[in-house]
PDB file of N, CA and C in Angstrom:
ATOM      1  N   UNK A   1     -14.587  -7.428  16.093  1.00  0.00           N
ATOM      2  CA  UNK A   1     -14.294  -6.579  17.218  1.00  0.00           C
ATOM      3  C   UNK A   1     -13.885  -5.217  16.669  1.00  0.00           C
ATOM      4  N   UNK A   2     -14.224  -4.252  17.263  1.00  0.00           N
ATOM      5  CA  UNK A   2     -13.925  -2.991  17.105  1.00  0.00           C
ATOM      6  C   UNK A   2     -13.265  -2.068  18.190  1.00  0.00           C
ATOM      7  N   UNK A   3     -12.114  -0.941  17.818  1.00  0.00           N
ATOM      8  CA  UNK A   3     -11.836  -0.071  18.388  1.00  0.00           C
ATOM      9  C   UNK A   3     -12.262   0.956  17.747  1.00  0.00           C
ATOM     10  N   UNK A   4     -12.896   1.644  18.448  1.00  0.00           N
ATOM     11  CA  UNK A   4     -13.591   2.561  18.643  1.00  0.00           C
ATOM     12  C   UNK A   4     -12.477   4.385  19.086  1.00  0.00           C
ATOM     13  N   UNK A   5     -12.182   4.908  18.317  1.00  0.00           N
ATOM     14  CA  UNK A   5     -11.290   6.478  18.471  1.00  0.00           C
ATOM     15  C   UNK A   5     -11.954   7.285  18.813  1.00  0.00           C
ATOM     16  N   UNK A   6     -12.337   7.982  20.181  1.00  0.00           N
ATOM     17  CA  UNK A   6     -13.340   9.335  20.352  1.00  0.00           C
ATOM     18  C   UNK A   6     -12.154  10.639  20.361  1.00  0.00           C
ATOM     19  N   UNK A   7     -11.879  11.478  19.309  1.00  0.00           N
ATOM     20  CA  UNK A   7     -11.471  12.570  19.768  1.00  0.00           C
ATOM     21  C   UNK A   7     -11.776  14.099  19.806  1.00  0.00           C
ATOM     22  N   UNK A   8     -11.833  14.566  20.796  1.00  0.00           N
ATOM     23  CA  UNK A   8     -12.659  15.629  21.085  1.00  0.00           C
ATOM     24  C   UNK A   8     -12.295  16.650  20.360  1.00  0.00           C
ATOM     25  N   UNK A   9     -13.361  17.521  19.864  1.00  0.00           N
ATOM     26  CA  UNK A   9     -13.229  18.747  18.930  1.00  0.00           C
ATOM     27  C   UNK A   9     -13.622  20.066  19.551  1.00  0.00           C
ATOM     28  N   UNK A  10     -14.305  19.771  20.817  1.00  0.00           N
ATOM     29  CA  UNK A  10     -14.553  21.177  21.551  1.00  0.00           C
ATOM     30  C   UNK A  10     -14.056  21.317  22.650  1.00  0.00           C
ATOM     31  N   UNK A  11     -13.638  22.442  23.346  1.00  0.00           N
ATOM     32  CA  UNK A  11     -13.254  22.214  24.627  1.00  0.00           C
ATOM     33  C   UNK A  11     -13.374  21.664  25.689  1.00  0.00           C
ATOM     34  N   UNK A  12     -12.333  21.243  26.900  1.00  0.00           N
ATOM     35  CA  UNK A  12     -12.901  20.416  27.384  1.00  0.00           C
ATOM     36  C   UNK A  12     -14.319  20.494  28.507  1.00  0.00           C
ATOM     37  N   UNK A  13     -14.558  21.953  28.675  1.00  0.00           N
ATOM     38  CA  UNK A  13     -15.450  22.589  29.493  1.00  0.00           C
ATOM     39  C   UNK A  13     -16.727  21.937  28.717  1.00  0.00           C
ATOM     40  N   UNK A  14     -16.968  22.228  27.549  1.00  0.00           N
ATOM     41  CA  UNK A  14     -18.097  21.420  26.902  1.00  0.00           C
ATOM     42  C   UNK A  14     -18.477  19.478  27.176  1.00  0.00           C
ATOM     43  N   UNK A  15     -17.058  19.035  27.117  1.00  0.00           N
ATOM     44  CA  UNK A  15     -16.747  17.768  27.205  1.00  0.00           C
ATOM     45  C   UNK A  15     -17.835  17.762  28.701  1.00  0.00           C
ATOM     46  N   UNK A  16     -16.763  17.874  29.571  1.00  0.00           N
ATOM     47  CA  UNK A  16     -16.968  18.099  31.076  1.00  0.00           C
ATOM     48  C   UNK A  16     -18.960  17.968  31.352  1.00  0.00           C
ATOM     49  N   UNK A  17     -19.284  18.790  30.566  1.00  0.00           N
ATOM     50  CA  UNK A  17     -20.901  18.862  30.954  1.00  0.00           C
ATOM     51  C   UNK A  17     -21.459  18.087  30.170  1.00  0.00           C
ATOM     52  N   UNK A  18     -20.833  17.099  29.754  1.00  0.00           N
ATOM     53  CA  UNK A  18     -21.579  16.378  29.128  1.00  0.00           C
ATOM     54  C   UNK A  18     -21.423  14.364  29.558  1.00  0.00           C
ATOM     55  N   UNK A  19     -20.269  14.665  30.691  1.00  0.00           N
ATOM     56  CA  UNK A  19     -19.720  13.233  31.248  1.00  0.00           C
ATOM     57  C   UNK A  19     -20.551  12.465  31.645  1.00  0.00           C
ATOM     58  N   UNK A  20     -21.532  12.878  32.298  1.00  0.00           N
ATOM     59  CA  UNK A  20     -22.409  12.247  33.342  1.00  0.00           C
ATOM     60  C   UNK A  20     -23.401  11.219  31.994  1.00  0.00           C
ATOM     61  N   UNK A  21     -23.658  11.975  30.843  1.00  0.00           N
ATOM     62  CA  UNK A  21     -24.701  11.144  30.477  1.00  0.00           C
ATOM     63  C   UNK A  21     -24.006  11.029  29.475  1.00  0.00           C
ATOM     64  N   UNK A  22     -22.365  11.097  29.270  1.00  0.00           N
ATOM     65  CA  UNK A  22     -21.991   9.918  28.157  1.00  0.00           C
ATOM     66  C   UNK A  22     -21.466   8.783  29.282  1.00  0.00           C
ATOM     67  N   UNK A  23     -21.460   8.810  30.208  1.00  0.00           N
ATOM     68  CA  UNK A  23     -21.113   7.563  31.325  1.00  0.00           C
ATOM     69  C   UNK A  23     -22.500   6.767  31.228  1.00  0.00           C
ATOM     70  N   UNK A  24     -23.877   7.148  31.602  1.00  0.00           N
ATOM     71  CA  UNK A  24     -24.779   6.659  30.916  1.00  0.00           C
ATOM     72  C   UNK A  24     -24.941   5.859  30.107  1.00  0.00           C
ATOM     73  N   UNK A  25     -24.762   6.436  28.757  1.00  0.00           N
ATOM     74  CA  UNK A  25     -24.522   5.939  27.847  1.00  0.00           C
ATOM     75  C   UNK A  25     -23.795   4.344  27.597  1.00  0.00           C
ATOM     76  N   UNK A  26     -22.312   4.898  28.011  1.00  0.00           N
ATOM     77  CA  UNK A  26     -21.659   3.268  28.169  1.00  0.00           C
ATOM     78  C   UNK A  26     -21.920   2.605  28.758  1.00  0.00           C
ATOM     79  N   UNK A  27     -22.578   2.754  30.017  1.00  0.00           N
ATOM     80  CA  UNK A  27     -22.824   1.812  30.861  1.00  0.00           C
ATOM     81  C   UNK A  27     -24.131   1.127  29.847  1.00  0.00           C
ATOM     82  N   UNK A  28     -25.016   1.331  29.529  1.00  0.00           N
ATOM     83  CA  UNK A  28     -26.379   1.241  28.976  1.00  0.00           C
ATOM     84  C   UNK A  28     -25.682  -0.659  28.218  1.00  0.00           C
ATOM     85  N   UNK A  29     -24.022   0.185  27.093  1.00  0.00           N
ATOM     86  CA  UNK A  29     -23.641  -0.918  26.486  1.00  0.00           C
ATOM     87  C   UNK A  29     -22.923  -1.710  26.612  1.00  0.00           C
ATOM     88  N   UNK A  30     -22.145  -1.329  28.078  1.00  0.00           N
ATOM     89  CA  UNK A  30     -21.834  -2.332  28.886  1.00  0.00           C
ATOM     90  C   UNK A  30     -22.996  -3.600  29.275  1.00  0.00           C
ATOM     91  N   UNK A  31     -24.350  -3.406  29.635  1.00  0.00           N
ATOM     92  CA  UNK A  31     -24.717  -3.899  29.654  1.00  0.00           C
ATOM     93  C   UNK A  31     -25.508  -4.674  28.522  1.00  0.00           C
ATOM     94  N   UNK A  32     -26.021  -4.245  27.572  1.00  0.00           N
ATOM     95  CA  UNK A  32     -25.818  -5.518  26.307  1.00  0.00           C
ATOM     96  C   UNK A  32     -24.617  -5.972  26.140  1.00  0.00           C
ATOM     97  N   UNK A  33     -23.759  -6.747  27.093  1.00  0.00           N
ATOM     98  CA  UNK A  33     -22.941  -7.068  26.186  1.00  0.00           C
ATOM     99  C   UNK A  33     -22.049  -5.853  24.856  1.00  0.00           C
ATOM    100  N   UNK A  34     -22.156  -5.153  24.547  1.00  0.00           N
ATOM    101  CA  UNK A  34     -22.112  -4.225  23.248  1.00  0.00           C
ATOM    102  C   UNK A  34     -20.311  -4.119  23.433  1.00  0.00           C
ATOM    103  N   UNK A  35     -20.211  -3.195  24.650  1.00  0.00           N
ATOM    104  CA  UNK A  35     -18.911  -2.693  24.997  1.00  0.00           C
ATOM    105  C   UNK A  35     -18.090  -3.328  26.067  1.00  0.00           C
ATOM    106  N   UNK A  36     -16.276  -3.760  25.982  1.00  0.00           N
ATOM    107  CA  UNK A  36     -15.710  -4.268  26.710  1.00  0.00           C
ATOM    108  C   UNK A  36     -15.236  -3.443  27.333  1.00  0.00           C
ATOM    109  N   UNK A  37     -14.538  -2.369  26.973  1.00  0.00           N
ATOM    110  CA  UNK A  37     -13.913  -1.491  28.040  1.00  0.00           C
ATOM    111  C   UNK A  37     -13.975  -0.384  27.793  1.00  0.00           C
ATOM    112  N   UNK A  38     -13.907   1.042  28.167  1.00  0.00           N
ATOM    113  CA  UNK A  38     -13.728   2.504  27.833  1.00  0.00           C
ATOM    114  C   UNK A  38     -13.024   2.769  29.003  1.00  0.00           C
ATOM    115  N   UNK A  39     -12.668   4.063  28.094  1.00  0.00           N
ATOM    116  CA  UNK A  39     -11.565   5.214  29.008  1.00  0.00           C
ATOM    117  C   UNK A  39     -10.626   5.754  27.985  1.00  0.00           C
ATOM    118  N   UNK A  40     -10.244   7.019  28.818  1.00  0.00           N
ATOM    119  CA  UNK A  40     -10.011   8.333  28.327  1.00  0.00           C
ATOM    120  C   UNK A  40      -8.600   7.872  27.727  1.00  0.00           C
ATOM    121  N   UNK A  41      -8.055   9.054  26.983  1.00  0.00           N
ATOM    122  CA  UNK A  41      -6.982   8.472  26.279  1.00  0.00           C
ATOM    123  C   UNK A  41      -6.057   9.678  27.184  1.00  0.00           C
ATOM    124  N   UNK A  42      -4.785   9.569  27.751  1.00  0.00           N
ATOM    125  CA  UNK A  42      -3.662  10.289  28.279  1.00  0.00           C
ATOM    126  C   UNK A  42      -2.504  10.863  26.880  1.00  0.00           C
ATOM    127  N   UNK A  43      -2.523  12.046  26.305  1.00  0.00           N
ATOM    128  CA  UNK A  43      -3.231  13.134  27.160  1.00  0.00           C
ATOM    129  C   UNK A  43      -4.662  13.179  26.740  1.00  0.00           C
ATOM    130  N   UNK A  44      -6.149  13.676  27.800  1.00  0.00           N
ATOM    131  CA  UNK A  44      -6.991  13.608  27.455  1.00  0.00           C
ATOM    132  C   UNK A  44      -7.543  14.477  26.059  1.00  0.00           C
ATOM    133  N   UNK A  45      -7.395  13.807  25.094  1.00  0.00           N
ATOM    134  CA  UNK A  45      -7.714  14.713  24.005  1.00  0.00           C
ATOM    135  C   UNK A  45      -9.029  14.075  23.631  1.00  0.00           C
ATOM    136  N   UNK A  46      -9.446  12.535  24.076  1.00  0.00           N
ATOM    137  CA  UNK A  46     -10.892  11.789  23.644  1.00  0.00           C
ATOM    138  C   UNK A  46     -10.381  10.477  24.628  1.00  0.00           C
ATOM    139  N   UNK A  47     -11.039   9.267  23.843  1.00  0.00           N
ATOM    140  CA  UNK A  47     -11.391   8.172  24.243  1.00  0.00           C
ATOM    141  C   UNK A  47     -11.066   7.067  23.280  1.00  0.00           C
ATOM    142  N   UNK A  48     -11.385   5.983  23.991  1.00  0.00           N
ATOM    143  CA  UNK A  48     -10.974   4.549  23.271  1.00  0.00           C
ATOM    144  C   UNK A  48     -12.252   3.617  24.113  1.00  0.00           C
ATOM    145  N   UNK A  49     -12.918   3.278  22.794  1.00  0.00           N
ATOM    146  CA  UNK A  49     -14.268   2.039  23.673  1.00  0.00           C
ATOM    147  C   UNK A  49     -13.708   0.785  22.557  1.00  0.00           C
ATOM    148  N   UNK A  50     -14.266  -0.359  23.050  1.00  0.00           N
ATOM    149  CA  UNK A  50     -13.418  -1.610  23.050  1.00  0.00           C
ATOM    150  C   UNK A  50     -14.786  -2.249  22.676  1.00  0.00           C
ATOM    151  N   UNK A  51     -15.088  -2.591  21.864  1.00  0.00           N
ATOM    152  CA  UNK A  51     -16.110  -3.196  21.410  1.00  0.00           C
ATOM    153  C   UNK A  51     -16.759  -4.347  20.819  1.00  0.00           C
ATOM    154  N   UNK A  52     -18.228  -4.852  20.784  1.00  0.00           N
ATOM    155  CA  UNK A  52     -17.857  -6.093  19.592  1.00  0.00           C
ATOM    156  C   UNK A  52     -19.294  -5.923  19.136  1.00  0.00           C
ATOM    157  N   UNK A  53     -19.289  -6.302  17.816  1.00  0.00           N
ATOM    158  CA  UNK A  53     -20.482  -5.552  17.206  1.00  0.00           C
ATOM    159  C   UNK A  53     -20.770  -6.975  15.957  1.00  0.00           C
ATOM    160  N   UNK A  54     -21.713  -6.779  15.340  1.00  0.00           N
ATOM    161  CA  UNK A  54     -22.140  -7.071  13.979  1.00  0.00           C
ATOM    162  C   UNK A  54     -21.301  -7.529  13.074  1.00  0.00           C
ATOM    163  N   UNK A  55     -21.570  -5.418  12.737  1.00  0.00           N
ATOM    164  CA  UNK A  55     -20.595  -4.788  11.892  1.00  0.00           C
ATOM    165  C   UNK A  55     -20.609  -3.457  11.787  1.00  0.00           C
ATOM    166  N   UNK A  56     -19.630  -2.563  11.336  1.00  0.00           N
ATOM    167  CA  UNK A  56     -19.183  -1.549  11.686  1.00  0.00           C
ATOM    168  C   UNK A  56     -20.116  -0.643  11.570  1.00  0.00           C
ATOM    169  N   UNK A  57     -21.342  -0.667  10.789  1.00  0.00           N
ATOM    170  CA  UNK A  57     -22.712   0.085  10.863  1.00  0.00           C
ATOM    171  C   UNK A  57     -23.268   0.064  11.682  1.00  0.00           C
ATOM    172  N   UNK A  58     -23.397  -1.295  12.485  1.00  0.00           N
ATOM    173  CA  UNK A  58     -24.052  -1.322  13.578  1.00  0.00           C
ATOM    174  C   UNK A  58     -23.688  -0.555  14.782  1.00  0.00           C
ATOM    175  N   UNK A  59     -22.232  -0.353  14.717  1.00  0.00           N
ATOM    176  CA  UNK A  59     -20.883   0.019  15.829  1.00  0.00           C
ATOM    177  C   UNK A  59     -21.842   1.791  15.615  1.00  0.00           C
ATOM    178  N   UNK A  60     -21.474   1.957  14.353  1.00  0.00           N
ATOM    179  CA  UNK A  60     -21.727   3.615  14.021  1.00  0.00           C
ATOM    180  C   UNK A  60     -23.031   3.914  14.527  1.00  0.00           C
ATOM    181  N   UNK A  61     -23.757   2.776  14.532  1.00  0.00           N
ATOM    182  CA  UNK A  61     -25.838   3.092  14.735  1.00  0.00           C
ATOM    183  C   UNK A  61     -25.679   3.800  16.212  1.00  0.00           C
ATOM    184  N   UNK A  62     -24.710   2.480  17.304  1.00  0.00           N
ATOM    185  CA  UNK A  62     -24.895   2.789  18.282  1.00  0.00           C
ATOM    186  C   UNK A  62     -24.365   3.994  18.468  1.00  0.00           C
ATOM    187  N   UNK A  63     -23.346   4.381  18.386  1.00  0.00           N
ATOM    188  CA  UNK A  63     -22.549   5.484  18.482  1.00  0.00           C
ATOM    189  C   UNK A  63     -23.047   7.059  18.738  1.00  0.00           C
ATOM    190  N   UNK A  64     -24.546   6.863  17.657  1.00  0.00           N
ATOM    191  CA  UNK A  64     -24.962   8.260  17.515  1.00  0.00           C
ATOM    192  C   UNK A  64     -25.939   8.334  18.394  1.00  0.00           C
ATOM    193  N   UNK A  65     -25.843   7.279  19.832  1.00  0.00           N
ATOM    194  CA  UNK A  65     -26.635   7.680  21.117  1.00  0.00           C
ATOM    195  C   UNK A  65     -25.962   8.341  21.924  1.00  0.00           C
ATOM    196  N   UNK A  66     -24.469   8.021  21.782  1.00  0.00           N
ATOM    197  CA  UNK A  66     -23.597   9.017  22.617  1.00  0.00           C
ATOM    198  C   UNK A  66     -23.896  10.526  22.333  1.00  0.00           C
ATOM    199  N   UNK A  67     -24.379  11.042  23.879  1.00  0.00           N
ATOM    200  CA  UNK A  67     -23.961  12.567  24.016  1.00  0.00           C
ATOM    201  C   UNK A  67     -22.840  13.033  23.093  1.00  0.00           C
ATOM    202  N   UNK A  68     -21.731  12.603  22.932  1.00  0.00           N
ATOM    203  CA  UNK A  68     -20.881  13.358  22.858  1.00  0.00           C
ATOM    204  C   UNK A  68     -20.913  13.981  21.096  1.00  0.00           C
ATOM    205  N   UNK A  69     -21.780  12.647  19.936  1.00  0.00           N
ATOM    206  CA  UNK A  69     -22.008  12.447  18.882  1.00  0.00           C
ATOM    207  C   UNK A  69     -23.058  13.062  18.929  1.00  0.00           C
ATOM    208  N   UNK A  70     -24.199  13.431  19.505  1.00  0.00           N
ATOM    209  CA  UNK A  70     -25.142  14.314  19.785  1.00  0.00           C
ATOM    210  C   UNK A  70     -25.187  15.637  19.848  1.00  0.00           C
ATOM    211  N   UNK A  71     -24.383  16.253  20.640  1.00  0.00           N
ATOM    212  CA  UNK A  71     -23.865  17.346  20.889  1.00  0.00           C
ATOM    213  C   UNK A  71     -22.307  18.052  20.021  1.00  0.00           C
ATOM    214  N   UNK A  72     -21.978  17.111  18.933  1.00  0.00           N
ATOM    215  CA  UNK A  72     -20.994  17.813  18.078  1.00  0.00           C
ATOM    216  C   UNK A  72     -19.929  17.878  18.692  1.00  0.00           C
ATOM    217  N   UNK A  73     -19.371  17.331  19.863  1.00  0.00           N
ATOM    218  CA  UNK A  73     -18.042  17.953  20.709  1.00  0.00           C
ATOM    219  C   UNK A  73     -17.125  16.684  20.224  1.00  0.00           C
ATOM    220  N   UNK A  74     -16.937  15.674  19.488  1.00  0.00           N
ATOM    221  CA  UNK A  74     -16.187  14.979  19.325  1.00  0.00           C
ATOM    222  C   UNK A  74     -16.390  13.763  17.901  1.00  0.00           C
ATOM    223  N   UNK A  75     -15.105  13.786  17.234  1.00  0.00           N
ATOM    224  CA  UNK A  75     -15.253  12.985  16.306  1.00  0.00           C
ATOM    225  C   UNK A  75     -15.340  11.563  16.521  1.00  0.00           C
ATOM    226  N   UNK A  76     -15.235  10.244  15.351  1.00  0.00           N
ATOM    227  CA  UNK A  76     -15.368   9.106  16.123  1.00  0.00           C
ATOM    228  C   UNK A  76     -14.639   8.152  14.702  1.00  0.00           C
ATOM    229  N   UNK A  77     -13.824   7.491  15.190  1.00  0.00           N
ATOM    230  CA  UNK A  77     -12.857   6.592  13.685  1.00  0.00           C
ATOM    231  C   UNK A  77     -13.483   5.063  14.584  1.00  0.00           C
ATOM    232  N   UNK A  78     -13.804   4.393  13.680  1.00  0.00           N
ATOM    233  CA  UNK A  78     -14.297   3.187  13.569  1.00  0.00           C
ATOM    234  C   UNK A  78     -13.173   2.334  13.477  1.00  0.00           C
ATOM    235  N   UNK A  79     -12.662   1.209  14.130  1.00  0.00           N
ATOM    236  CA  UNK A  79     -11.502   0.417  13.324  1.00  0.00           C
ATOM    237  C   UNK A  79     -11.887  -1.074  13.710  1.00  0.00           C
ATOM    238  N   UNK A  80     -11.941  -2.026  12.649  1.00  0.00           N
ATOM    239  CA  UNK A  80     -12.616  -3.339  13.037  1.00  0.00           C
ATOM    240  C   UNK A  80     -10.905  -4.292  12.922  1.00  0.00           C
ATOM    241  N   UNK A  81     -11.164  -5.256  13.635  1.00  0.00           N
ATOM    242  CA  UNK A  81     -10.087  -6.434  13.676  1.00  0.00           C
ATOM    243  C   UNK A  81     -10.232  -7.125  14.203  1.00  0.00           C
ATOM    244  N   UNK A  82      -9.482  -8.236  14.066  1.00  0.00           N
ATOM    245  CA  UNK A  82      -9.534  -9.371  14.112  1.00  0.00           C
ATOM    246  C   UNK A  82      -8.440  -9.712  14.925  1.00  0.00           C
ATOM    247  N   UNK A  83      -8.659 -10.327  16.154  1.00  0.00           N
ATOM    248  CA  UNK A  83      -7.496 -10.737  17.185  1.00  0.00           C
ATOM    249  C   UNK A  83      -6.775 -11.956  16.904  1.00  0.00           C
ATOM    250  N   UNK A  84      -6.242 -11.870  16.278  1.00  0.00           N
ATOM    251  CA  UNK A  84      -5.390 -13.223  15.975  1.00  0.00           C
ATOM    252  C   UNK A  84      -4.262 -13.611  16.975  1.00  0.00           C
ATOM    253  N   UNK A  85      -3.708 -12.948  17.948  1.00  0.00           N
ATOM    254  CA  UNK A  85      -2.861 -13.097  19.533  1.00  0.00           C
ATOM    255  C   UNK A  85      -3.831 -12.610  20.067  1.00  0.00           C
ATOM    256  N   UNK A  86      -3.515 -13.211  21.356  1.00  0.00           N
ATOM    257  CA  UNK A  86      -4.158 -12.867  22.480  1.00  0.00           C
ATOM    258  C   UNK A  86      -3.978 -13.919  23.915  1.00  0.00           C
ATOM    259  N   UNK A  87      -3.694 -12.921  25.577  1.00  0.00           N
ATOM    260  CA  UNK A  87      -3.524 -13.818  26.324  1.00  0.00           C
ATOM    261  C   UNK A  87      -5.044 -14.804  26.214  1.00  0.00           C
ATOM    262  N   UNK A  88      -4.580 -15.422  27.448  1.00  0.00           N
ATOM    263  CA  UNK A  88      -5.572 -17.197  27.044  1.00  0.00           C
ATOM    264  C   UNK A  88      -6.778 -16.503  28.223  1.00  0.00           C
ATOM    265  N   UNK A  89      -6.384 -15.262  29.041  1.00  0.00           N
ATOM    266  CA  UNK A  89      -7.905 -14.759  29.178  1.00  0.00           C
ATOM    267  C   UNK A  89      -8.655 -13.889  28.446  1.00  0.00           C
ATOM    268  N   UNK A  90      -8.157 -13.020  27.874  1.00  0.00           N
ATOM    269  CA  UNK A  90      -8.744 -12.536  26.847  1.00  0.00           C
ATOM    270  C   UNK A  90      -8.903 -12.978  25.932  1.00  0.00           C
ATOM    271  N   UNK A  91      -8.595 -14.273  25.049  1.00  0.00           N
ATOM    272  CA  UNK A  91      -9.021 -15.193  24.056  1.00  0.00           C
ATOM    273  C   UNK A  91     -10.807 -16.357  24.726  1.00  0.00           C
ATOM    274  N   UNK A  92     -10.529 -16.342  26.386  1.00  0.00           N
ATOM    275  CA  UNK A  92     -11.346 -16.560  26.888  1.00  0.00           C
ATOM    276  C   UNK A  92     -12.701 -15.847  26.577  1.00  0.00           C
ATOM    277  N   UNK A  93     -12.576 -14.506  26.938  1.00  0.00           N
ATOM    278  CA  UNK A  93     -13.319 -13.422  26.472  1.00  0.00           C
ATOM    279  C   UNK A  93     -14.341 -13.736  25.317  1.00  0.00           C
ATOM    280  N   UNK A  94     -13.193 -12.947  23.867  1.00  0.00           N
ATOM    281  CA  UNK A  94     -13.494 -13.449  22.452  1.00  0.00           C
ATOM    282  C   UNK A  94     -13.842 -14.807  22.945  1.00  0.00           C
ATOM    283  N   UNK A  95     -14.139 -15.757  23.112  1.00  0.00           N
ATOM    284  CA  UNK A  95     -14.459 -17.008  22.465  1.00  0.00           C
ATOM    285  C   UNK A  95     -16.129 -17.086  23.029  1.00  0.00           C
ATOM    286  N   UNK A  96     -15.855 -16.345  24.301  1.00  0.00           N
ATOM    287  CA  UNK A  96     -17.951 -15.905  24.598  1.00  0.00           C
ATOM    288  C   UNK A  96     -18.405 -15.134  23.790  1.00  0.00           C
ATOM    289  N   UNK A  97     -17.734 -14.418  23.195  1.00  0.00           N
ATOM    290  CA  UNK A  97     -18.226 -13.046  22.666  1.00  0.00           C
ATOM    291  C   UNK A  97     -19.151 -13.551  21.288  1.00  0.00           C
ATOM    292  N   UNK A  98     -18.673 -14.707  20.991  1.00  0.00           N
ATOM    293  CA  UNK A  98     -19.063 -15.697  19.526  1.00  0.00           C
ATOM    294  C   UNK A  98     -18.666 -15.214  18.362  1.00  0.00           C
TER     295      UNK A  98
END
């Protein structure tokens, strides 16, 4: 499993015109299966996507479909782990996830 760090490097006016088709985007890996959750981080400086992958190359492959990795407006930290707690629905989760 991976967390995924988006933090933005250009303003947010750049960000802004570019929402619609990084929403796209996640949704695309929402639907493989790919991604569990996204959303913005408070204060909005980037994002946090919730992921489950391979491996962390694979995480990075997808990554560089995002607009936002496209367009230069935001960096991206990779972090893989291993859930060792977890409530018994979200262990539910992980245990489909394989």
């Amino acid at each position: 499993m991976f967390i995924v760090k988006i933090t933005y490097v250009r303003p947010t006016e750049e960000i802004d015109a570019l929402l619609e088709s990084h929403g796209k985007f996640l949704e695309k890996h929402f639907h493989t299966g790919r991604f569990i959750s996204a959303g913005r981080q408070l204060p909005r400086t980037g994002g946090i996507i919730l992921c489950h992958g391979a491996d962390k190359l694979e995480v990075a492959q997808l990554l560089t479909e995002d607009p936002f990795y496209v367009n230069k407006v935001a960096d991206y930290d990779i972090i893989e782990f291993t859930a060792s707690k977890a409530s018994n629905d979200f262990r539910t989760l992980l245990d489909n996830l394989g």
